[in-house]
Every structure is written in structure tokens, then in C-alpha cells.
Protein backbone atom coordinates (compact mmCIF):
# COMPACT_ATOMS: atom_id res chain seq x y z
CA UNK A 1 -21.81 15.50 -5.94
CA UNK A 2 -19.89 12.77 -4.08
CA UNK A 3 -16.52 13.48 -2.04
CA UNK A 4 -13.94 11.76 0.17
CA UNK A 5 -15.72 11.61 3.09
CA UNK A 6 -13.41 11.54 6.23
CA UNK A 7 -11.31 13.19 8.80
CA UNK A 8 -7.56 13.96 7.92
CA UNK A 9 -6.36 14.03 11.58
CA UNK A 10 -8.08 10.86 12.20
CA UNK A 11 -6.13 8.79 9.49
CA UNK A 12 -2.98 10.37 10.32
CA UNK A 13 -3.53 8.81 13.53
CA UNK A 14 -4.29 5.89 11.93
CA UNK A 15 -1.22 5.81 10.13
CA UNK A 16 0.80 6.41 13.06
CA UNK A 17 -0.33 3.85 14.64
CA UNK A 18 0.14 0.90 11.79
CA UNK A 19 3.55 2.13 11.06
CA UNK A 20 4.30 1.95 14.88
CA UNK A 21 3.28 -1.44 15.47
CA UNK A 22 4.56 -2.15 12.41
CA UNK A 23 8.11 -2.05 12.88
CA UNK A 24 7.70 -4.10 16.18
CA UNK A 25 7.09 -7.48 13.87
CA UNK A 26 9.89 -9.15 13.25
CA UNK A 27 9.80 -9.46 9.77
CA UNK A 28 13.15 -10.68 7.59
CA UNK A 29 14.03 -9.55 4.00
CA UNK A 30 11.08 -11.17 2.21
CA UNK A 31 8.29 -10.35 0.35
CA UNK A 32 6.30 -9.42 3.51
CA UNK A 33 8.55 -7.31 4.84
CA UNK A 34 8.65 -5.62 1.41
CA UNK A 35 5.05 -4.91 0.93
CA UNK A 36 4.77 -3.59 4.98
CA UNK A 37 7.67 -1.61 4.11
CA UNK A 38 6.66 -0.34 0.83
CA UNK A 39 3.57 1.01 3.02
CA UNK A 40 5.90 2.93 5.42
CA UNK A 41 7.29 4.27 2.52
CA UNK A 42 4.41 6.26 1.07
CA UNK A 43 3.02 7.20 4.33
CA UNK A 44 6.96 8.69 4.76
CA UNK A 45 6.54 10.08 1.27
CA UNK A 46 2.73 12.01 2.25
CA UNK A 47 3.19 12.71 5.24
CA UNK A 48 6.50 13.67 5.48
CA UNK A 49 7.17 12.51 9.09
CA UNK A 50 10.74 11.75 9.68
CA UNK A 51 10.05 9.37 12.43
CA UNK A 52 8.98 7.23 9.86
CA UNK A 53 12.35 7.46 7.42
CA UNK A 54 14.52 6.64 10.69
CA UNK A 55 12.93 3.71 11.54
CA UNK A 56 13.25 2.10 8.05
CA UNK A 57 16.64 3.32 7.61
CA UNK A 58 17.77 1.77 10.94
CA UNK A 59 16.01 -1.27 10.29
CA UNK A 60 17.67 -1.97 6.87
CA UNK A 61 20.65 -0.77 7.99
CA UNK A 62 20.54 -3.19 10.38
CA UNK A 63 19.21 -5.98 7.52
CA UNK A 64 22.34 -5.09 5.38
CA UNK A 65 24.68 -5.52 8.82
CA UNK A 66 23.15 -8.95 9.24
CA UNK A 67 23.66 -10.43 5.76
CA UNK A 68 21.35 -10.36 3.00
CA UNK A 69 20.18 -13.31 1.49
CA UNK A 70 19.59 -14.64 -2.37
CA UNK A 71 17.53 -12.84 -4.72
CA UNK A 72 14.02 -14.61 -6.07
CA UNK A 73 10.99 -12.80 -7.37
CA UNK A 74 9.53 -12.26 -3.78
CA UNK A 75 12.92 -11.07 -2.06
CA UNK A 76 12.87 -8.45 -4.57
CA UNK A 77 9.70 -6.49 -2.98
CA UNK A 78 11.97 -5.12 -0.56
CA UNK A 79 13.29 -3.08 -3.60
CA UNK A 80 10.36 -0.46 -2.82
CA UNK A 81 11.49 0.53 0.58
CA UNK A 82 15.05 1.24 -0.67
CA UNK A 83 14.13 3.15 -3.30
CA UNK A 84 12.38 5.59 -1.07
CA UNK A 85 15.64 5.27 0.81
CA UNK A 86 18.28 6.15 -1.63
CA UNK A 87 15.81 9.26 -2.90
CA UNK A 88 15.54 10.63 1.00
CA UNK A 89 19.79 10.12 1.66
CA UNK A 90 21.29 9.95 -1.25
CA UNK A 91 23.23 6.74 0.19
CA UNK A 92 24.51 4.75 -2.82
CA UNK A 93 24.57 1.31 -0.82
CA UNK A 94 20.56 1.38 -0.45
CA UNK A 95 20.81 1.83 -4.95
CA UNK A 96 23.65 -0.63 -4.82
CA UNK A 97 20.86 -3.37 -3.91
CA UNK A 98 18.19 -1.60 -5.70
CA UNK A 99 20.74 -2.95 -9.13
CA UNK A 100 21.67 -5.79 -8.23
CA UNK A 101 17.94 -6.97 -7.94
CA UNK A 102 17.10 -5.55 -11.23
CA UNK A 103 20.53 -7.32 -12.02
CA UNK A 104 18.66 -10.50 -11.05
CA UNK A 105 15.60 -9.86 -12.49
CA UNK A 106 16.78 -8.94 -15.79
CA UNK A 107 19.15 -11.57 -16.84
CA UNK A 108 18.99 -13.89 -13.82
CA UNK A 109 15.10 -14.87 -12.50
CA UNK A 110 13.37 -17.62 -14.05
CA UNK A 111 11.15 -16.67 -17.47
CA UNK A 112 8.91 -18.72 -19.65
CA UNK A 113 7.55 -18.00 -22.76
CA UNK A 114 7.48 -14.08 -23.45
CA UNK A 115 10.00 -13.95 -21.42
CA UNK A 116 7.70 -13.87 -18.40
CA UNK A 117 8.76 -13.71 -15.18
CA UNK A 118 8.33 -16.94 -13.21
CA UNK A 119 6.69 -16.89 -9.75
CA UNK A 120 9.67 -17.74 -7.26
CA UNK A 121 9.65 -17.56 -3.16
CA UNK A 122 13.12 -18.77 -3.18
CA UNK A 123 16.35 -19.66 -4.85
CA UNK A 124 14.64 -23.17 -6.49
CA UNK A 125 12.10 -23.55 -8.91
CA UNK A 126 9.65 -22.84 -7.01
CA UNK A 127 6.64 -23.18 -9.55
CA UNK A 128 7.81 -24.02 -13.17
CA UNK A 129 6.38 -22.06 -15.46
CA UNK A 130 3.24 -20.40 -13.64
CA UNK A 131 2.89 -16.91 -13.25
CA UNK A 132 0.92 -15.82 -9.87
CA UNK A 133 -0.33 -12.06 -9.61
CA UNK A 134 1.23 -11.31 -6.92
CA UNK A 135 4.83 -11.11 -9.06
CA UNK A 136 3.40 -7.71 -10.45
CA UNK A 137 3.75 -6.14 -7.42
CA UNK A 138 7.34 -7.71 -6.13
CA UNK A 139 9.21 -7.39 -9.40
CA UNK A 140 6.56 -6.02 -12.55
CA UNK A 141 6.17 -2.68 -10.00
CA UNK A 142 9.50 -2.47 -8.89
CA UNK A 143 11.07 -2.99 -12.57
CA UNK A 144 8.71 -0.33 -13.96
CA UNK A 145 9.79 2.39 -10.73
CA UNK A 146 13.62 1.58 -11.80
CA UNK A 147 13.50 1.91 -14.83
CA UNK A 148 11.40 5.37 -15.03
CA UNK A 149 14.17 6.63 -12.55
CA UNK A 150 16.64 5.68 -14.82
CA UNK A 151 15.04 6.73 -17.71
CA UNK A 152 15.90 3.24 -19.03
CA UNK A 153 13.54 1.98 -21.97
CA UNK A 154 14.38 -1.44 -21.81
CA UNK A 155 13.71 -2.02 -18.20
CA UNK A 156 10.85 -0.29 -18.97
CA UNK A 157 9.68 -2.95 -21.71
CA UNK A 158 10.37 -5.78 -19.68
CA UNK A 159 8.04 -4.26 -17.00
CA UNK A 160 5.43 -3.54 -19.05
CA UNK A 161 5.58 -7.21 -20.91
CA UNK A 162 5.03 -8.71 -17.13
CA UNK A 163 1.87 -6.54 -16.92
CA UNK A 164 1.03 -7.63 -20.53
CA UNK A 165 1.30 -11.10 -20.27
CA UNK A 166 0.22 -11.67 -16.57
CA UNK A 167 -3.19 -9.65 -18.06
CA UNK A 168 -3.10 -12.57 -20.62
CA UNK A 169 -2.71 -15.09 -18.69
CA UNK A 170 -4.66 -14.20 -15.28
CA UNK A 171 -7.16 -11.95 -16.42
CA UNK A 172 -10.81 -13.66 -17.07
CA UNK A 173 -12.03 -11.50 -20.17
CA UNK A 174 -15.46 -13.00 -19.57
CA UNK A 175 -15.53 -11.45 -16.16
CA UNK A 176 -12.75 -8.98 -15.96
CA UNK A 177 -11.95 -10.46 -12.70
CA UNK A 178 -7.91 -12.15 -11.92
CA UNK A 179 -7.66 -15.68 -11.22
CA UNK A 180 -4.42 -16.49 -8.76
CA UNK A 181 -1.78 -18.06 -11.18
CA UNK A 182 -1.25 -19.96 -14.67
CA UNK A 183 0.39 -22.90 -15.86
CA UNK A 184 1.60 -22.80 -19.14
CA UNK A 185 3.16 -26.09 -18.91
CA UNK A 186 -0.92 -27.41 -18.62
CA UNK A 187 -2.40 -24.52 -19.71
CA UNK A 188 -4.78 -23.62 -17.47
CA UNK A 189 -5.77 -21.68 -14.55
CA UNK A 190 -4.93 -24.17 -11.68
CA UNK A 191 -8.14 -24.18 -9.38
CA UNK A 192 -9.56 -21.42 -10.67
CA UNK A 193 -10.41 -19.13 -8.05
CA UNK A 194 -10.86 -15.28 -8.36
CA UNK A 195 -8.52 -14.67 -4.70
CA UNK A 196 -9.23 -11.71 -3.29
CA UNK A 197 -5.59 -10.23 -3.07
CA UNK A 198 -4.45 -11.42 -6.53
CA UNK A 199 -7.07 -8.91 -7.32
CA UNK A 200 -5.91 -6.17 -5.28
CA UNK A 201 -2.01 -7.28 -6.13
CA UNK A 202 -3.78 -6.67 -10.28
CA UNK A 203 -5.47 -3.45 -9.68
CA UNK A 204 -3.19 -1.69 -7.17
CA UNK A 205 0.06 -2.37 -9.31
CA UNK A 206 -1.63 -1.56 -12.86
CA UNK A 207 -3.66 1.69 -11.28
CA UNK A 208 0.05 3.11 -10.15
CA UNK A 209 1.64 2.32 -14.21
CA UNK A 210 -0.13 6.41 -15.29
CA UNK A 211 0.85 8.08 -11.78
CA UNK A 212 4.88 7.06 -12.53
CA UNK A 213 5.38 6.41 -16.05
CA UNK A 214 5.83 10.29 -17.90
CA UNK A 215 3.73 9.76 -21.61
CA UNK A 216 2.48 6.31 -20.60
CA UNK A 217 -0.06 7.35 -23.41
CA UNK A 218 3.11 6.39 -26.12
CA UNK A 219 3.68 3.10 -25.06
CA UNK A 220 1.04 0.82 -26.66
CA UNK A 221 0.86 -1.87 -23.51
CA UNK A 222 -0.35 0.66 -21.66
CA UNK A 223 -3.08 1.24 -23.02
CA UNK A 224 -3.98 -2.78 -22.33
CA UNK A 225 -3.35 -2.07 -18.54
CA UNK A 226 -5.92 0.96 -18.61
CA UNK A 227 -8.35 -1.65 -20.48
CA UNK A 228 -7.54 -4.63 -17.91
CA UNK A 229 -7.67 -2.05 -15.18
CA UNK A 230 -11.33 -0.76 -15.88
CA UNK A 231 -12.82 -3.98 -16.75
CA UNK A 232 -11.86 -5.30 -13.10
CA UNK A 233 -12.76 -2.33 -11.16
CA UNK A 234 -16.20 -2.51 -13.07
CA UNK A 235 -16.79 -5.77 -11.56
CA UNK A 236 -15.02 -5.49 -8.52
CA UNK A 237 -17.37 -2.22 -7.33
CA UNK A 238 -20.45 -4.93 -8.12
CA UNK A 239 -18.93 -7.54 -5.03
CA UNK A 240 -18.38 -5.38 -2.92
CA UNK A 241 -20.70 -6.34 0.44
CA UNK A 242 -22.59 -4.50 2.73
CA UNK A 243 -19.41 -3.56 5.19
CA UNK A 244 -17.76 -2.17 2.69
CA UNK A 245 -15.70 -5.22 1.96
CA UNK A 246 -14.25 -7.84 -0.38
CA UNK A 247 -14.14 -11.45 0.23
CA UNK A 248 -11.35 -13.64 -0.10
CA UNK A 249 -13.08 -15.43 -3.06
CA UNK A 250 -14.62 -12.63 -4.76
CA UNK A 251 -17.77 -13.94 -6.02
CA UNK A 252 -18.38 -16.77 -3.07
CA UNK A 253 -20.58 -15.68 0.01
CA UNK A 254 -19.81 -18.41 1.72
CA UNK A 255 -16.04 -16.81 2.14
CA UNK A 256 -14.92 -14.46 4.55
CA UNK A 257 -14.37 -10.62 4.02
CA UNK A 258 -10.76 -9.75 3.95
CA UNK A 259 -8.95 -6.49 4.63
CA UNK A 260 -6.02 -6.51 2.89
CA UNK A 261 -7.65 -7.73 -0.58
CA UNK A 262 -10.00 -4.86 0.22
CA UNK A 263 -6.93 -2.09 0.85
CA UNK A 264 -5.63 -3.17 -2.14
CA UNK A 265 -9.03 -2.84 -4.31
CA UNK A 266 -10.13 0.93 -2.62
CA UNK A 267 -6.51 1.95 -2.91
CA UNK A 268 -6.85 1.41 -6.97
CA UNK A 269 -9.68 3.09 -6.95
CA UNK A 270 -8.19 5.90 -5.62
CA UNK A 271 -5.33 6.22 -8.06
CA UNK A 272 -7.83 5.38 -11.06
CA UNK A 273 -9.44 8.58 -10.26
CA UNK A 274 -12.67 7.55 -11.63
CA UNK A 275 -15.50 9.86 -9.93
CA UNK A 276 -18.04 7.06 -9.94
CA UNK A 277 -15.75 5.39 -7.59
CA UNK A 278 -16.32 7.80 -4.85
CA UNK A 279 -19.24 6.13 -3.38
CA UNK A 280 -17.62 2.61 -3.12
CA UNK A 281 -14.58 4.22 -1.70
CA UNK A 282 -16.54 6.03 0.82
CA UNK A 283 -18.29 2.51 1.53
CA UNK A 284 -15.01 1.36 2.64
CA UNK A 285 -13.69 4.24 4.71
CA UNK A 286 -16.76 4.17 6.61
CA UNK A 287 -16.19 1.40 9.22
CA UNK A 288 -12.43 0.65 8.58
CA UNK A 289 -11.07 2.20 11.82
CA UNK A 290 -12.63 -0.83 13.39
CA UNK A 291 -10.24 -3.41 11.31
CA UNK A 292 -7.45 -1.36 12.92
CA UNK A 293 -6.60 -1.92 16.44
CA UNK A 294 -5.74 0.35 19.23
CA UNK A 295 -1.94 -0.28 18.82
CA UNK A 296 -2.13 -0.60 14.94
CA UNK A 297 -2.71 -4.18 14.32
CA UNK A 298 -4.65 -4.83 10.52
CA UNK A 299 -7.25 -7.13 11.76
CA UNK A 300 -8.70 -10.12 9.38
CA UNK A 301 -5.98 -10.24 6.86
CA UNK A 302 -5.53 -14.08 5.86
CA UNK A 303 -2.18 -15.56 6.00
CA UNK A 304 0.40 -16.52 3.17
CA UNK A 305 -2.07 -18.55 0.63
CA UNK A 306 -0.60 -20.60 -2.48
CA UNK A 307 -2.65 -21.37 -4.89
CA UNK A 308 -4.76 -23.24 -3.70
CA UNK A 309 -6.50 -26.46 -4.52
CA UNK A 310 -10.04 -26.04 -3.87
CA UNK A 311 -12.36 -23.30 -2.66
CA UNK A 312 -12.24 -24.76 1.12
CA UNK A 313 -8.19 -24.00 0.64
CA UNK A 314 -9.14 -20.28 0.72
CA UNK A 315 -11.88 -19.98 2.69
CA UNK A 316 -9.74 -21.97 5.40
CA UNK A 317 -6.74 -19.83 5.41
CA UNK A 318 -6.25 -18.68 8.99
CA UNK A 319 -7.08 -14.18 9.64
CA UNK A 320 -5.48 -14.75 13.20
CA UNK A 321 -2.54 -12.68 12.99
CA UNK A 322 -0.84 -9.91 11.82
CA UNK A 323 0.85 -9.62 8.64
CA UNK A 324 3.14 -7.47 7.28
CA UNK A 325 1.30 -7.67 3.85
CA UNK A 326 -2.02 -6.51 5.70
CA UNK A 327 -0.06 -3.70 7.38
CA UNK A 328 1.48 -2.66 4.18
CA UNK A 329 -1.64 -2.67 1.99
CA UNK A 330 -3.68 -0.89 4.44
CA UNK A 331 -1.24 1.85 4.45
CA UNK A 332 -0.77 2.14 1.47
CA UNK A 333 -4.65 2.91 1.10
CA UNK A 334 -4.41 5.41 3.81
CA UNK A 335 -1.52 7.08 2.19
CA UNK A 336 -3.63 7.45 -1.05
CA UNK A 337 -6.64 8.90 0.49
CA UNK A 338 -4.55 11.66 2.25
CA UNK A 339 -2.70 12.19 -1.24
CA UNK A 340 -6.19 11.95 -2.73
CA UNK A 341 -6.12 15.85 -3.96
CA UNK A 342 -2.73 15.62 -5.40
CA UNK A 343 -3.68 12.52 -7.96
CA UNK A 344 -4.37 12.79 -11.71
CA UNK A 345 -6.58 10.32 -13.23
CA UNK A 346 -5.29 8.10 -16.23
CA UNK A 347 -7.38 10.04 -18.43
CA UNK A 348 -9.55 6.93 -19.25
CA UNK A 349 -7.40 6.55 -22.29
């Protein structure tokens, strides 16, 4: 019978040491900064460890102080951390800006067609009409989390039409694997590529729709996120290489393994809760203290990537340097393996 295999005190460590070095980066109020912080948050919200509240709430406080700027579809990923916020203090001003992006989200953001959410990494428009995969987790995620606090069906809906349609669009049925982005004003896939961490953006964000939405079994998109969900992780468990890795094209060889495209995919495997799972989980765990440095670094996570014209665009994309995505991915993953016994499956429904 197949288990977790590894040590809790060591990935508490771990932990310790991402968040640490962590909040050393400079990071502003972007979508970066919102998925390293989002990571903070759940290891705050396992672990417990107060240390790890203060420094957010200092930081942000400190953010708010400064001036915070306009709203677009990655700005609003820092919506995570202050959600975890306002539940931990009870301070109104972090829920204040927890509104106002839904404010901009609901009636403001950019939308096409079904009233889908439009890819933006500013105030312009930044890229008419496409939708990328990584808007699930800065706005389809956060909607969903907002409006299941606020018991609010209708910012419910919306979220689950962005999971709906981005499955639609993104989603290869042939393969079950995600390309990058859409065009519907061509009506195609751009390039074409299955990236690496629009896949994990995909699976992580769908896998955590059953953990926080009570009765997702009545809502009848849901059960179209459990279908998209399966079908990938089918196929994604088949790429992954000898190290326990994915690569930043998927199904290319010839492309480099990448760690935060590979946080994201273990991490959904954990919340799927699918036993046969285990062993490709336990693949990954093996070796990954090495793609952590000694003073919490997430090694070989590629930079920012667009979507990008040709298969040398990804493969080229510098690993360098840390990232705030890589750091926030990767604890993310480490927060779900020490919550491991506390998760329900979806059921397979």
C-alpha cells in the first residue's frame, strides 16, 4: 500500500526557510508577489506559526502605507494573502481591498464572449480577447474564495464560468493537457505549446474548487472541472521524468525540467486525493530538498514567460533567479503535503 513518504520536521524546515528568504525579495503588489504570498499564507494557515502572519501583515501594511496601485487581472492575486489576513485580525481595511478587487473584477476587468475574463498585466489592453491560464489562479481562484465567504451565488457563477470557459478554450480534449492562452479574435491557440505552469496554474486552481466550495456536487460546472481535472492529471503522471519532474514544455525532451510547473502539478495531486497518485507524488518529494537552497531560494524556476512564439521561446526562458511565483508554488506544495491527512478527496464525482 503506498504512503506519503517523508519527514515532517524536515519540510517544516523547509518551509521556514522559503518563507524566510522569501520576504527578503523585494517584490511590489503584482501578481508575483501574490502567488509568493498566497504560499506564506497556507504555510501560516498549517502550520500555524505566527512569525509567518507578522511578516505579511507588516509587509502589506507597509504596501497599503506606500500607495496601492490600479487593479488588472494580475494585481488582483494579491487578493489571497489578504484574505488570510482579514480571517487572522479581523482588520476591515485588509477586506476593504479584498472588495474593491472583486469590485473590479466583477463589473470593471475586461471580458469577451461568456463574459470571460480577459488576461490583463496592467491597466491597458493588454491582450484583446485571449484568455491565458494563469487568470484562474489571480482572479477565477480568488473570485470563487470570495464569494464562498460571502456566501454570494453570483460571484460564485462568475467564478465558476472562468473555470468553464478557460477549460473550453485551453484545454486539449485530445490530450487532456492546457495549452498557454486563446484568441478568440483568431480563434486559435496562439503557438500552441502545452507550458508547463499553465498546467500547474489548470490543475492547482481546479483541484482546490471541492476543498472550498460546500455541495460543489449541486453546481453543474463543477462537475466539468472534476472531468478537466482528471483527464490532465492522467496525462500529466505519464510526463513526468526520471527526477521526479515536469518540463517546461510538457511533452518536449529537448526542454528543461522546471520546479515551479512541477509544485504546481504534485500539489494537485495532493488535493485530488487520488490514491494512485501516491507514487508520482512520492517521485517528486524524493530529491526536491535539492531544488531548495540553504537559505530558501526555489532553484530552476523560469522567469515571467508570455506566450510565446515558438518552442525555442520557452525552452530559452532564463531559471537564473528567484521568483516569487517559484517560492509561492513550492510552498504551497509543502503546505499540502503537511495538511495531507486533513484533505478529502473530490469524491471522483
Amino acid at each position: 500500500m503506498y504512503n506519503l513518504e517523508f519527514d515532517k520536521q524536515e519540510i517544516e524546515e523547509i518551509v521556514d526557510r522559503i518563507v524566510t528568504r522569501t520576504m527578503k525579495m523585494d517584490l511590489t503588489w503584482d501578481w508575483s508577489c501574490g502567488v509568493a504570498y498566497y504560499g506564506i499564507s497556507k504555510a501560516y494557515e498549517v502550520t500555524k506559526n505566527e512569525k509567518y502572519l507578522n511578516l505579511l501583515k507588516e509587509r502589506i501594511d507597509e504596501y497599503i502605507e506606500l500607495g496601492l496601485p490600479e487593479w488588472s487581472v494580475n494585481t488582483c492575486a494579491m487578493g489571497h494573502c489578504l484574505i488570510t489576513l482579514y480571517e487572522a485580525t479581523g482588520d476591515e481595511k485588509y477586506w476593504d481591498i479584498v472588495m474593491s478587487k472583486i469590485d473590479f473584477i466583477r463589473h470593471k476587468a475586461l471580458r469577451f464572449g461568456d463574459s470571460v475574463l480577459q488576461h490583463t498585466v496592467s491597466a491597458n489592453d493588454d491582450f484583446p480577447q485571449q484568455a491565458w491560464a494563469d487568470t484562474l489562479f489571480m482572479a477565477a481562484y480568488f473570485l470563487l474564495r470570495v464569494g464562498v465567504k460571502l456566501k454570494d451565488e453570483e460571484i460564485i457563477g462568475d467564478a465558476l464560468n472562468q473555470y468553464y470557459w478557460h477549460i473550453k478554450y485551453l484545454q486539449n480534449p485530445k490530450t487532456g493537457l492546457w495549452y498557454h492562452g486563446y484568441n478568440n479574435i483568431t480563434g486559435d491557440n496562439l503557438s500552441g505549446f502545452y507550458w508547463g505552469r499553465a498546467n500547474a496554474w489548470a490543475a492547482y486552481t481546479m483541484s482546490r474548487v471541492g476543498k472550498i466550495l460546500p455541495q460543489c456536487y449541486l453546481y453543474p460546472k463543477f462537475m466539468d472541472i472534476v472531468g478537466s481535472l482528471s483527464e490532465q492529471l492522467a496525462v500529466l503522471k505519464t510526463l513526468q521524468t526520471e527526477n521526479g519532474l515536469w518540463r517546461t514544455i510538457l511533452d518536449d525532451e529537448e526542454s528543461y525540467e522546471e520546479i515551479s510547473a512541477s509544485c504546481g502539478i504534485a500539489a494537485a495531486m495532493l488535493n485530488k486525493g487520488n490514491p494512485l497518485h501516491l507514487k508520482y507524488i512520492n517521485k517528486f518529494i524524493k530529491d526536491i530538498n535539492k531544488y531548495v537552497s540553504e537559505d530558501g531560494r526555489v532553484l530552476d524556476v523560469s522567469g515571467g514567460t508570455a506566450v510565446m512564439r515558438d518552442r525555442d521561446g520557452y525552452r530559452n526562458i532564463s531559471k537564473d533567479w528567484i521568483q516569487g511565483w517559484g517560492q509561492g508554488l513550492a510552498l504551497a506544495f509543502f503546505a499540502g503535503l503537511l495538511d495531507y491527512e486533513n484533505m478529502r478527496s473530490d469524491s471522483a464525482l
